[in-house]
Protein backbone atom coordinates (compact mmCIF):
# COMPACT_ATOMS: atom_id res chain seq x y z
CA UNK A 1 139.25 166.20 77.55
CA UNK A 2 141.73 164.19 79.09
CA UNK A 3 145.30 163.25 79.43
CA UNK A 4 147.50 160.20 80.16
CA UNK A 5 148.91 161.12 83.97
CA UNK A 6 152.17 163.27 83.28
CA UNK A 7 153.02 160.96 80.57
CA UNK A 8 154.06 158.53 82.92
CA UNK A 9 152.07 155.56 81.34
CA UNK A 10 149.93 155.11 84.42
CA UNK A 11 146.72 156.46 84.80
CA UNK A 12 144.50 159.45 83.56
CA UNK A 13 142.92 162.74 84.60
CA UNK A 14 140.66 164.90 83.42
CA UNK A 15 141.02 168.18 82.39
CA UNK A 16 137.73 169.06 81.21
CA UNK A 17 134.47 167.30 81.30
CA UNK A 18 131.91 167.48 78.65
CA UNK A 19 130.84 170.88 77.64
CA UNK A 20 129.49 173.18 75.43
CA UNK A 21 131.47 176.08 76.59
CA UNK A 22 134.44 177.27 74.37
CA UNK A 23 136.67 179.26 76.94
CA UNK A 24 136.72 175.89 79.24
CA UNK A 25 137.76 174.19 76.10
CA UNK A 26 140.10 176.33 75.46
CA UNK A 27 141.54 176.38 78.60
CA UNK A 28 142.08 172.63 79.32
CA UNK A 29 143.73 172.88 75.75
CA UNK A 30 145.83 175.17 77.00
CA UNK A 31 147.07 173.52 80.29
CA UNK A 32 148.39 170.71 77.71
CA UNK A 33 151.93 170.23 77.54
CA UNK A 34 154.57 167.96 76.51
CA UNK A 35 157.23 166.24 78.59
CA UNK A 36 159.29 163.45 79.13
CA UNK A 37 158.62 161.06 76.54
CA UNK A 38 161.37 158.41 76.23
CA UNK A 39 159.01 155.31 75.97
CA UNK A 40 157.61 153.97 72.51
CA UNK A 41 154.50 153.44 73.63
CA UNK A 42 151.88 155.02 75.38
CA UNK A 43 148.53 154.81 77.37
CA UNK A 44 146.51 155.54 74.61
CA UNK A 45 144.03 152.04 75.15
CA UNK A 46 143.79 153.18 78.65
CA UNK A 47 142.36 156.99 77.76
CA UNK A 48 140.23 155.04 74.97
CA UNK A 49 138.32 152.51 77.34
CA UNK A 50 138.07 154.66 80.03
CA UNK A 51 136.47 157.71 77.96
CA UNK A 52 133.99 154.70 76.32
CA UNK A 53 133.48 153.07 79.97
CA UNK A 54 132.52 156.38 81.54
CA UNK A 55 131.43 158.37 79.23
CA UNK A 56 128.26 159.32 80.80
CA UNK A 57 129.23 159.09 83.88
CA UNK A 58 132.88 160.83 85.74
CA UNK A 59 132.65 162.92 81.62
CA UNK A 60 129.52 163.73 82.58
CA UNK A 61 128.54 162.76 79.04
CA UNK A 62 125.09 163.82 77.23
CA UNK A 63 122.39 160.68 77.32
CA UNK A 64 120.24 161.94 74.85
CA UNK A 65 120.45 161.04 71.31
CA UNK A 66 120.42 163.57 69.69
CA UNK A 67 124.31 164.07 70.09
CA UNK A 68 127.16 162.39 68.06
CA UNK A 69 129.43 161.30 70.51
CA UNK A 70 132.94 161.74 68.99
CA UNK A 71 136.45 161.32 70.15
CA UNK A 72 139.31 163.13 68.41
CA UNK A 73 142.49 160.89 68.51
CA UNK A 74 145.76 162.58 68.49
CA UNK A 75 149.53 161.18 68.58
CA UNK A 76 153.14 159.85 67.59
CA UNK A 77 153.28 156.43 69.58
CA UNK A 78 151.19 153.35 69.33
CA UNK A 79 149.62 151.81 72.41
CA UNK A 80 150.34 149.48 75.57
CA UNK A 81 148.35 146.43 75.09
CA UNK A 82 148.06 143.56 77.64
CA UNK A 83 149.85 143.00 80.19
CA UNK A 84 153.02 144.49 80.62
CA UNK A 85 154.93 142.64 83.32
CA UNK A 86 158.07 145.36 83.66
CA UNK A 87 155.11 147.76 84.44
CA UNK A 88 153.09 146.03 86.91
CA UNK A 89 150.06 146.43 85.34
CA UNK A 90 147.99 145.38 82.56
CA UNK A 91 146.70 147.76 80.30
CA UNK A 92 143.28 147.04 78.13
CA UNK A 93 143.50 144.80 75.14
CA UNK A 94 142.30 146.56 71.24
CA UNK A 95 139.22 144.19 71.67
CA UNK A 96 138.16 145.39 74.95
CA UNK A 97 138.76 149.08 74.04
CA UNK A 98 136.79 148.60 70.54
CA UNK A 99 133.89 146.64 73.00
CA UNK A 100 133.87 149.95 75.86
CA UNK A 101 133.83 152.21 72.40
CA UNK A 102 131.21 150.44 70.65
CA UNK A 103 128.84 150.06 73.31
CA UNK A 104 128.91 153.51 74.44
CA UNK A 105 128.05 154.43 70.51
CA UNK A 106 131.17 156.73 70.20
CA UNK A 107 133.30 157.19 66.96
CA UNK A 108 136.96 157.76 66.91
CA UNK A 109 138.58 160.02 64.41
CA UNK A 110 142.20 158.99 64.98
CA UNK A 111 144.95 161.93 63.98
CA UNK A 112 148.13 160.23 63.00
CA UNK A 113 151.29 162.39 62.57
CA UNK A 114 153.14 159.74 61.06
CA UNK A 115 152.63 157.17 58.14
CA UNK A 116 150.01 154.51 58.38
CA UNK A 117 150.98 151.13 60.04
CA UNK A 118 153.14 153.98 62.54
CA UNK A 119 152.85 156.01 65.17
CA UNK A 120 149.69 155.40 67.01
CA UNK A 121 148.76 153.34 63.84
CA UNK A 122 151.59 150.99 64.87
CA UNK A 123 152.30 148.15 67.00
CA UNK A 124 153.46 148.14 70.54
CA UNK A 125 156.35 145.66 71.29
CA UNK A 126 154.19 143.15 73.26
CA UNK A 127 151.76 142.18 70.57
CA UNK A 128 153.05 143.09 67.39
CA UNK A 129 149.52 143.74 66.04
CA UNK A 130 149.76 147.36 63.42
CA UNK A 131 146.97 149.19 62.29
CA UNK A 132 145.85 150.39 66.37
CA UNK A 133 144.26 153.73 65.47
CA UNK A 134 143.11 152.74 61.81
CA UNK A 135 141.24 149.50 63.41
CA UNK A 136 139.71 151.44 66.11
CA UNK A 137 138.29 154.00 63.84
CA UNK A 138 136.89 151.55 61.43
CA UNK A 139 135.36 149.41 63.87
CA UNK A 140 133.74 152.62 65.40
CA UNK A 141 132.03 154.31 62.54
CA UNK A 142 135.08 156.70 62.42
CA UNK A 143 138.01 157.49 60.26
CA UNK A 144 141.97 157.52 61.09
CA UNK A 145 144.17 160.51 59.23
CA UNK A 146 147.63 159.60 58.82
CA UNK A 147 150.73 161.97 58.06
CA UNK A 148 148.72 164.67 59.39
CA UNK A 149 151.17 168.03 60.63
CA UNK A 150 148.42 170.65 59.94
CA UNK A 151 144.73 169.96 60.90
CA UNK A 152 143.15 172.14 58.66
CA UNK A 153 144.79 169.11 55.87
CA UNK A 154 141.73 167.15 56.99
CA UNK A 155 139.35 169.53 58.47
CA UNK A 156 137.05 168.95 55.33
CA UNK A 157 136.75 165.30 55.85
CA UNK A 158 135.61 165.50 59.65
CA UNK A 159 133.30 168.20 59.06
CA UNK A 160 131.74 165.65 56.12
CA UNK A 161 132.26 162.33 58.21
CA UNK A 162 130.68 164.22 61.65
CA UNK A 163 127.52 165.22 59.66
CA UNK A 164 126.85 161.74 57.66
């Protein structure tokens, strides 16, 4: 589990590695918080290719096979893509996050509060590109929710997509 850095739109930590242990779950869940905000967009390609980049390495991430490797997407905003000059930095492209994903075999179920083509199914300013989370879930074996306020609205339909 892991975070953008304060919601600051630079950088990540972790939380919690991989695990099988609930109450560790639970309490990296629990540390979550929101704050600031202000910004459209967020870090959300960053979190993405870095989870798929070290996966089994700094998430200490299973090797063996016999584990779906799975990322639950969650959000309101779409992501940073490129370079953003005003930041100073450039943040990975929806190709090169779909590439780190891909190769590292894991599927993204992407949880979209708002409409589809919105929120982290949107655009960011800099490339105009929509679809982020529902092209990233595709192109990963997954599946992106949209308009979801209550997860048990599509609790069925991970349960069924994690076991195909």
């Amino acid at each position: 589990m892991f975070t953008g850095d304060d919601f600051r739109d630079l950088g990540w930590r972790i939380l919690q590695t991989f695990t099988n242990d609930f109450e560790l779950v639970k309490a990296a869940v629990n540390i979550l918080s929101a704050d600031g905000g202000g910004g459209l967009e967020e870090q959300n390609y960053d979190a993405l290719k870095n989870a798929g980049d070290q996966w089994e390495t700094t998430l200490e991430g299973r090797t063996d096979s016999k584990f779906k490797r799975v990322i639950l997407w969650a959000g309101d905003a779409p992501a940073w893509n490129g370079e953003i000059p005003s930041k100073a930095h450039t943040y990975p492209t929806r190709p090169e996050v779909i590439t780190s994903l891909q190769t590292a075999n894991v599927k993204v179920f992407a949880f979209n509060i708002k409409f589809e083509g919105s929120g982290i199914d949107g655009s960011s300013r800099n490339d105009n590109l929509p679809k982020q989370a529902t092209e990233i879930a595709d192109a990963t074996g997954g599946e992106a929710f949209h308009r979801v306020n209550n997860i048990a609205d599509v609790r069925d339909s991970l349960c069924k997509a994690l076991r195909g």
